[in-house]
Protein backbone atom coordinates (compact mmCIF):
# COMPACT_ATOMS: atom_id res chain seq x y z
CA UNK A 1 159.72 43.34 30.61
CA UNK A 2 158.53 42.81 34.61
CA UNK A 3 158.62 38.99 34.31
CA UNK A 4 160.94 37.18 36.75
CA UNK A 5 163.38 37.82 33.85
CA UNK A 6 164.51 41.30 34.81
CA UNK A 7 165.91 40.30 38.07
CA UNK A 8 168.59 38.73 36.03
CA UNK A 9 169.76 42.16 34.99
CA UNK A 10 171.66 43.40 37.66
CA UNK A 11 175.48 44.42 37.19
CA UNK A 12 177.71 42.37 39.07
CA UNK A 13 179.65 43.85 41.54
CA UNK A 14 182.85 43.73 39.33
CA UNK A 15 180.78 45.77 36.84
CA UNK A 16 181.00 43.11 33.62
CA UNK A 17 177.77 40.99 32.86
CA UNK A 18 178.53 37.53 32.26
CA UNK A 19 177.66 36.01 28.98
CA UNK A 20 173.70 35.08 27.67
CA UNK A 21 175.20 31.43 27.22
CA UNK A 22 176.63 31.52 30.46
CA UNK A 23 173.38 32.13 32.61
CA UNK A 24 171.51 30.07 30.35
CA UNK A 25 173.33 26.78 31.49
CA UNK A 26 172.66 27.84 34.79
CA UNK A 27 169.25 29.66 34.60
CA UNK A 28 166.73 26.05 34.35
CA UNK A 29 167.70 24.75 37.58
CA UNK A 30 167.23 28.28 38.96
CA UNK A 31 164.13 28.71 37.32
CA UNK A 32 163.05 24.88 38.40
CA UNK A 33 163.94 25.57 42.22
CA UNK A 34 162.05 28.76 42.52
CA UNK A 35 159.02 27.42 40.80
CA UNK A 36 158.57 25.00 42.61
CA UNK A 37 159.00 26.97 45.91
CA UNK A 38 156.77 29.50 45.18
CA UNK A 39 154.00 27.17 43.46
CA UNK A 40 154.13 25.13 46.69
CA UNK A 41 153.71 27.87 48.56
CA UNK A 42 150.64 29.31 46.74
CA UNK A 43 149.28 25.69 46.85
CA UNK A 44 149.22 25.73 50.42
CA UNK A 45 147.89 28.88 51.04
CA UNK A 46 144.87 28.17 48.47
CA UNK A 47 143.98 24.65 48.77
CA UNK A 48 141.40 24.55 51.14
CA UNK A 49 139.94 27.41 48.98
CA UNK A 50 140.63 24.96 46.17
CA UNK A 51 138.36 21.73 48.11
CA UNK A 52 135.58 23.73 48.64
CA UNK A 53 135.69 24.99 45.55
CA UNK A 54 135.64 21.50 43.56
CA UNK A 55 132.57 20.72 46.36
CA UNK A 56 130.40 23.77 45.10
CA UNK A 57 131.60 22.03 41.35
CA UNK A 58 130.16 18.51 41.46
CA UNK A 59 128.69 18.23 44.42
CA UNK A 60 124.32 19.78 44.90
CA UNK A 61 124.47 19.01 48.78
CA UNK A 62 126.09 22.34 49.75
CA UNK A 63 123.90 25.70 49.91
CA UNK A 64 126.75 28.10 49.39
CA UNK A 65 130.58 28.49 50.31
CA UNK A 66 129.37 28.82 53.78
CA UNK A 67 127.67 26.64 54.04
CA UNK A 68 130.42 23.89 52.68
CA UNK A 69 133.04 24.99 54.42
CA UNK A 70 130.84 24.67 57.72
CA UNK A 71 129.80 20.86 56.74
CA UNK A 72 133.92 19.93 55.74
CA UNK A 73 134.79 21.23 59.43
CA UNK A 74 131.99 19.36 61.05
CA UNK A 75 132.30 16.26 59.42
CA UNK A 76 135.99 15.97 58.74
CA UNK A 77 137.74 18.68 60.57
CA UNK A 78 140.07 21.03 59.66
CA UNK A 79 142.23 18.54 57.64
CA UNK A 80 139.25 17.72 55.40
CA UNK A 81 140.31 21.24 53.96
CA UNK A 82 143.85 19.95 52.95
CA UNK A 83 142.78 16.37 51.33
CA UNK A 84 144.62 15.53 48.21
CA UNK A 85 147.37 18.60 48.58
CA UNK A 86 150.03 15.84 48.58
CA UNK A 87 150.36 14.74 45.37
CA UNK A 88 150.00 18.61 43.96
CA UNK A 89 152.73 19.79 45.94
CA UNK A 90 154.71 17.15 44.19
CA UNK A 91 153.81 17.96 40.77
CA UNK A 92 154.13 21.93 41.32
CA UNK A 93 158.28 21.32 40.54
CA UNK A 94 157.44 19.82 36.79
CA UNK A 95 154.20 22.09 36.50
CA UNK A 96 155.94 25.23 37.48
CA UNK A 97 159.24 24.67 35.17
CA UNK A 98 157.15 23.66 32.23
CA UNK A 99 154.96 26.45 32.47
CA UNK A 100 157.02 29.26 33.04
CA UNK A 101 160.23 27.45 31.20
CA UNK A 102 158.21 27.44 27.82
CA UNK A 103 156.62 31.09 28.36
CA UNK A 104 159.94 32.01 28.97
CA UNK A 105 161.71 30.05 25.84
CA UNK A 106 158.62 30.99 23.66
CA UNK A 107 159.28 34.60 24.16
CA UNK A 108 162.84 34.07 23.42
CA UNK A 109 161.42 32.29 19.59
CA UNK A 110 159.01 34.95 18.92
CA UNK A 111 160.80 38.02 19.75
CA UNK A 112 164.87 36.98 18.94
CA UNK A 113 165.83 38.72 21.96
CA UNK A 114 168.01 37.68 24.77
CA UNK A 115 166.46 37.79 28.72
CA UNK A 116 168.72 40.62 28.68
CA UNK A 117 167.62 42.85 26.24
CA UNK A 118 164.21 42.07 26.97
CA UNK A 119 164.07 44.74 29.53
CA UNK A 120 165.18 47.58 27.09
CA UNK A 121 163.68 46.43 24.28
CA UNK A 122 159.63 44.42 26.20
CA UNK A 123 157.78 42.31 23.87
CA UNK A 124 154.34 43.04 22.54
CA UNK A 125 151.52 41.70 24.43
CA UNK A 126 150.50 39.82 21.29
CA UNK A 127 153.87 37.74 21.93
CA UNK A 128 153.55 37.65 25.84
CA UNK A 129 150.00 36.02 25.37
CA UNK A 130 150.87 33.61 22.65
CA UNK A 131 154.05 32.38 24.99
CA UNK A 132 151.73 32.17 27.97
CA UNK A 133 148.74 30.12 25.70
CA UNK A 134 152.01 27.46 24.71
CA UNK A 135 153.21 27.34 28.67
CA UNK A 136 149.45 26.32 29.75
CA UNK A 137 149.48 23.85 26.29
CA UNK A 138 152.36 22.03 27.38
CA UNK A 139 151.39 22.28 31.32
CA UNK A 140 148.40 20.39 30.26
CA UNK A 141 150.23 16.94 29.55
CA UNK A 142 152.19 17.20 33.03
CA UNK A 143 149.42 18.48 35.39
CA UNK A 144 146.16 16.09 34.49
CA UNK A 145 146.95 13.17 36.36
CA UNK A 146 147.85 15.05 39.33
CA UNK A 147 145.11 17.47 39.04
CA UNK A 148 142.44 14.43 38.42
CA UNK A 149 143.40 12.59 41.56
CA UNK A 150 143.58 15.93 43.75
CA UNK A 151 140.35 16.30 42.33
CA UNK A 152 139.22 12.52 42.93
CA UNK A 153 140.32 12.91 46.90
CA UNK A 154 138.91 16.56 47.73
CA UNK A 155 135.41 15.32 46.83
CA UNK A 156 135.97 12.38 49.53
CA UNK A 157 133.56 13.22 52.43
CA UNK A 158 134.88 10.37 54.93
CA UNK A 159 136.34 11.81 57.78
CA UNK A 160 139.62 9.82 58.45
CA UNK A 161 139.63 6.74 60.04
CA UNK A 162 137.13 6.43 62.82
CA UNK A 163 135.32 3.62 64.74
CA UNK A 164 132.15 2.92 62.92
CA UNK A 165 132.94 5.34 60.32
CA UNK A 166 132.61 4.41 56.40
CA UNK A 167 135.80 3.72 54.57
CA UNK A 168 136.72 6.44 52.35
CA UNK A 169 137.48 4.93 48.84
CA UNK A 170 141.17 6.35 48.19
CA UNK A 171 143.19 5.50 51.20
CA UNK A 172 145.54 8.05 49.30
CA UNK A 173 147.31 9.73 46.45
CA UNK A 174 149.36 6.70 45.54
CA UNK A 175 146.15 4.01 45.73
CA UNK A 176 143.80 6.60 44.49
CA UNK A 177 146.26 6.74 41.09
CA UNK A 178 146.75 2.71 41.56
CA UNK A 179 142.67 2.11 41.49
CA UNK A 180 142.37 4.89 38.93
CA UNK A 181 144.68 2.54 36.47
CA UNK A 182 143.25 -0.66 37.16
CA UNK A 183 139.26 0.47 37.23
CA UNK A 184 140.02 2.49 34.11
CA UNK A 185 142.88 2.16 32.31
CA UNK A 186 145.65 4.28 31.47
CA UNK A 187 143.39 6.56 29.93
CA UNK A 188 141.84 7.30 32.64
CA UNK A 189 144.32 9.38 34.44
CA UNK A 190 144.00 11.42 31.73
CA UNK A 191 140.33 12.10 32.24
CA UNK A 192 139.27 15.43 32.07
CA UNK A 193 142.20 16.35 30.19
CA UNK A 194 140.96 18.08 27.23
CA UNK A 195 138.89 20.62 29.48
CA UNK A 196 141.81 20.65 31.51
CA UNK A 197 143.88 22.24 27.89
CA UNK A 198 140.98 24.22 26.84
CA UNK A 199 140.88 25.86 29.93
CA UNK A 200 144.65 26.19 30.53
CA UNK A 201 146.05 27.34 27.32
CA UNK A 202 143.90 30.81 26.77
CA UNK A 203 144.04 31.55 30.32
CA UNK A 204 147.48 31.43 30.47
CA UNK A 205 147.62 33.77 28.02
CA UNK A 206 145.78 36.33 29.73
CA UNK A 207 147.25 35.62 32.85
CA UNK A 208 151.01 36.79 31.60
CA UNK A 209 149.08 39.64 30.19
CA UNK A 210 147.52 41.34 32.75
CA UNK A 211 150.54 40.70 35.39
CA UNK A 212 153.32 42.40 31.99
CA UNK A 213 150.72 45.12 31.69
CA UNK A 214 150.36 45.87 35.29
CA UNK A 215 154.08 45.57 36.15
CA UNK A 216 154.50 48.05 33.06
CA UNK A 217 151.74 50.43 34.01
CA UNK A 218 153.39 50.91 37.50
CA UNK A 219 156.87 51.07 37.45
CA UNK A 220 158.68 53.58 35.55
CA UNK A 221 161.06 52.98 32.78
CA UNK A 222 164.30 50.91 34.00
CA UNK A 223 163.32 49.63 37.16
CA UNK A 224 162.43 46.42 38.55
CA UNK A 225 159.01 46.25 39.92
CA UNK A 226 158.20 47.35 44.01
CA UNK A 227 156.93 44.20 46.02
CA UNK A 228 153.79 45.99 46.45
CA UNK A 229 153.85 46.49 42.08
CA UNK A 230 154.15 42.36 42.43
CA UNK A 231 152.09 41.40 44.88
CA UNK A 232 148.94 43.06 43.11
CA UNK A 233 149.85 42.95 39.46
CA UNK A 234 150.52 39.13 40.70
CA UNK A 235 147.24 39.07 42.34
CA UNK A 236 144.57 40.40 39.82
CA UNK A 237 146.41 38.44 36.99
CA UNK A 238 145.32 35.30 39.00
CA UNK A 239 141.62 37.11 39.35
CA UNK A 240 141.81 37.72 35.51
CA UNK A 241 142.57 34.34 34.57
CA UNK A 242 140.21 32.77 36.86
CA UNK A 243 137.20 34.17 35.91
CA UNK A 244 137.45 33.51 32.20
CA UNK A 245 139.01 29.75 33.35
CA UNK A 246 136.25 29.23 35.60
CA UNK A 247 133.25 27.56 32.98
CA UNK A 248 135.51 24.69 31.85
CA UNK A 249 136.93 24.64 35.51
CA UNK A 250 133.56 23.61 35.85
CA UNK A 251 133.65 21.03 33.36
CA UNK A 252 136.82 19.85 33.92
CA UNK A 253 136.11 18.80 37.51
CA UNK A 254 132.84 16.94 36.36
CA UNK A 255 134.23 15.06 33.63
CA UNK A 256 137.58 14.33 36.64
CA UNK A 257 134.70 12.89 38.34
CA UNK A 258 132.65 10.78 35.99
CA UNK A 259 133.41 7.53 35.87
CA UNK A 260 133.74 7.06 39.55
CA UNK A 261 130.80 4.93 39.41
CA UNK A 262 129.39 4.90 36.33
CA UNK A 263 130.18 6.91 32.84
CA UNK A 264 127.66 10.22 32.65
CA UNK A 265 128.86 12.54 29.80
CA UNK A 266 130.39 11.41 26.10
CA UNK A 267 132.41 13.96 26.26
CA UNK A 268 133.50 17.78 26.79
CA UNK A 269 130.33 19.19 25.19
CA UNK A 270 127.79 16.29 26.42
CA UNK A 271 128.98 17.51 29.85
CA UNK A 272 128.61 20.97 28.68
CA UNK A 273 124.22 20.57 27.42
CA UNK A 274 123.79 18.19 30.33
CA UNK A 275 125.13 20.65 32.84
CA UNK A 276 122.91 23.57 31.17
CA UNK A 277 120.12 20.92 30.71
CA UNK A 278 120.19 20.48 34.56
CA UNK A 279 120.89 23.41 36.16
CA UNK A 280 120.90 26.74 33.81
CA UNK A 281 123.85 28.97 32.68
CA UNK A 282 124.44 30.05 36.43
CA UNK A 283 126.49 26.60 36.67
CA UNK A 284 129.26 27.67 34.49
CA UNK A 285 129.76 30.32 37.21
CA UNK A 286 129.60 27.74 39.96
CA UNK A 287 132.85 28.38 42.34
CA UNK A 288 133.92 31.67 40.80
CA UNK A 289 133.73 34.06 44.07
CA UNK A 290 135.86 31.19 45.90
CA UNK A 291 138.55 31.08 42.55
CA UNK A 292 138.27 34.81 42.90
CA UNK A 293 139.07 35.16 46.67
CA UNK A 294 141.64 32.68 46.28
CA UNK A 295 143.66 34.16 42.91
CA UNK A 296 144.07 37.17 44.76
CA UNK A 297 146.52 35.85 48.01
CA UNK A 298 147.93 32.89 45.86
CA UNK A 299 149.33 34.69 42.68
CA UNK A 300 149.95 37.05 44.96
CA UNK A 301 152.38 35.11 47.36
CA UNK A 302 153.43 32.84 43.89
CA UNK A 303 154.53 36.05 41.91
CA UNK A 304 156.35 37.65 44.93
CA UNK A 305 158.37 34.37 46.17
CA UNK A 306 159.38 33.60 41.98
CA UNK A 307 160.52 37.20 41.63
CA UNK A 308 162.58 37.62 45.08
CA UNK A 309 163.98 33.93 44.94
CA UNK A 310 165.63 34.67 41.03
CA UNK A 311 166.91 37.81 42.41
CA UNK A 312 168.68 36.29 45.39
CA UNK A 313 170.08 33.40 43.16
CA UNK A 314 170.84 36.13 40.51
């Protein structure tokens, strides 16, 4: 297997292996740490792709990604790129350990293997994509109220505080959660959330897929994957995953964003028809070449950091 797994593998210098019940007392806090390094940085390097992505989503004022990403520079300068990355950055530590924590335990249910033996003896990709679809179910319930008010602050077009300028509404992560609960109840941090799962779950799937099957197309038998094996099997598995995510992307940012003034869609499908209704099939492809040119660098950079920090702590 070419997960972050086989880095675990190595003989020690003493030539024994300790025991399976021995690294796994020690392996979640590794696992937590390194997630949450990496995620963080592959959230900073993609989310000013990320704002003007959610723009292109529910906003109909911008004429392209040009065009956006000219209009967020003018008007709110270069930190109108990095609005809402806060509160993300926080959440990547629980995100990242339940996501790859349950692909990781999943794999361990469905095969009966050890991390050990997994390298000898890989699991089919029918198991690797049913672990990944439970990692992005149970990601789900962690990541929507952090996603909804990253959301909720990207599409704020204030520039910060200036004289004569209007107020922007969320003065920040921890008010824009606050006003959230009191405007619309507990429930609504959760909004969105269902998209948010059906988009997450399959995608997730796919997206252990295609970085297992390149790592195992490249690297011959017994060997860990090269950096450069990483870095791009890491890379198009974020492509992968983001073009089939990116129609309920789409919907999941509109329904994160109804209710800000007044309640539009009844739900996942009534968002669906009235977004078709609207504006034709094209805008369940709305943001895909920005997800697309920022997969690439993120995964990338997310895949590479995981693998090297498990194999320095290994």
């Amino acid at each position: 297997m070419c997960s972050h797994k086989q880095l675990w593998r190595e003989p020690l210098a003493s030539g024994t292996e300790p025991s399976v019940s021995a690294r796994a007392q020690t392996m979640p806090v590794e696992e937590f740490v390194a997630g949450w390094i990496s995620g963080a940085l592959g959230l900073v390097l993609g989310h000013p792709f990320d704002t003007v992505k959610v723009r292109l989503q529910t906003q109909t004022t911008y004429q392209g990604i040009v065009d956006c990403m000219v209009k967020i520079y003018r008007h709110e300068s270069l930190l109108g790129f990095f609005k809402g990355m806060s509160f993300p950055i926080m959440s990547i530590a629980v995100v990242s350990s339940v996501q790859f924590g349950v692909y990781s335990n999943a794999l361990l249910v469905l095969t009966a293997t050890s991390h050990q033996e997994r390298w000898a003896q890989p699991p089919s990709y029918t198991h690797v994509f049913i672990a990944g679809c439970a990692g992005g179910f149970l990601q789900t319930y962690c990541l929507a109220p952090f996603d909804l008010i990253k959301v909720r602050l990207q599409n704020q077009t204030e520039p910060r505080a200036q004289s004569g300028s209007s107020r922007a509404r969320y003065r920040g992560p921890v008010h824009c959660a606050a006003s959230i609960f009191q405007e619309e109840g507990p429930r609504g941090l959760f909004r969105g959330a269902w998209a948010l799962m059906l988009r997450d779950t399959p995608t997730m799937g796919i997206y252990f897929v295609t970085y297992e099957g390149l790592c195992r197309q490249y690297t011959p038998d017994g060997q860990n994957p090269s950096s450069a094996t990483v870095l791009v099997a890491g890379g198009f598995a974020g492509i992968t995953s983001w073009v089939a995510a990116t129609p309920l992307d789409v919907i999941k940012s509109r329904m994160q964003m109804d209710g800000l003034r007044r309640r539009v869609y009844q739900g996942v499908l009534d968002c669906m028809a009235s977004s078709v209704r609207q504006e034709g099939l094209g805008v369940f492809f709305r943001g895909v070449t920005i997800n697309s040119a920022r997969a690439f660098p993120v995964n990338a950079v997310t895949f590479l950091s995981y693998e090297y920090l498990l194999r320095w702590w290994g």
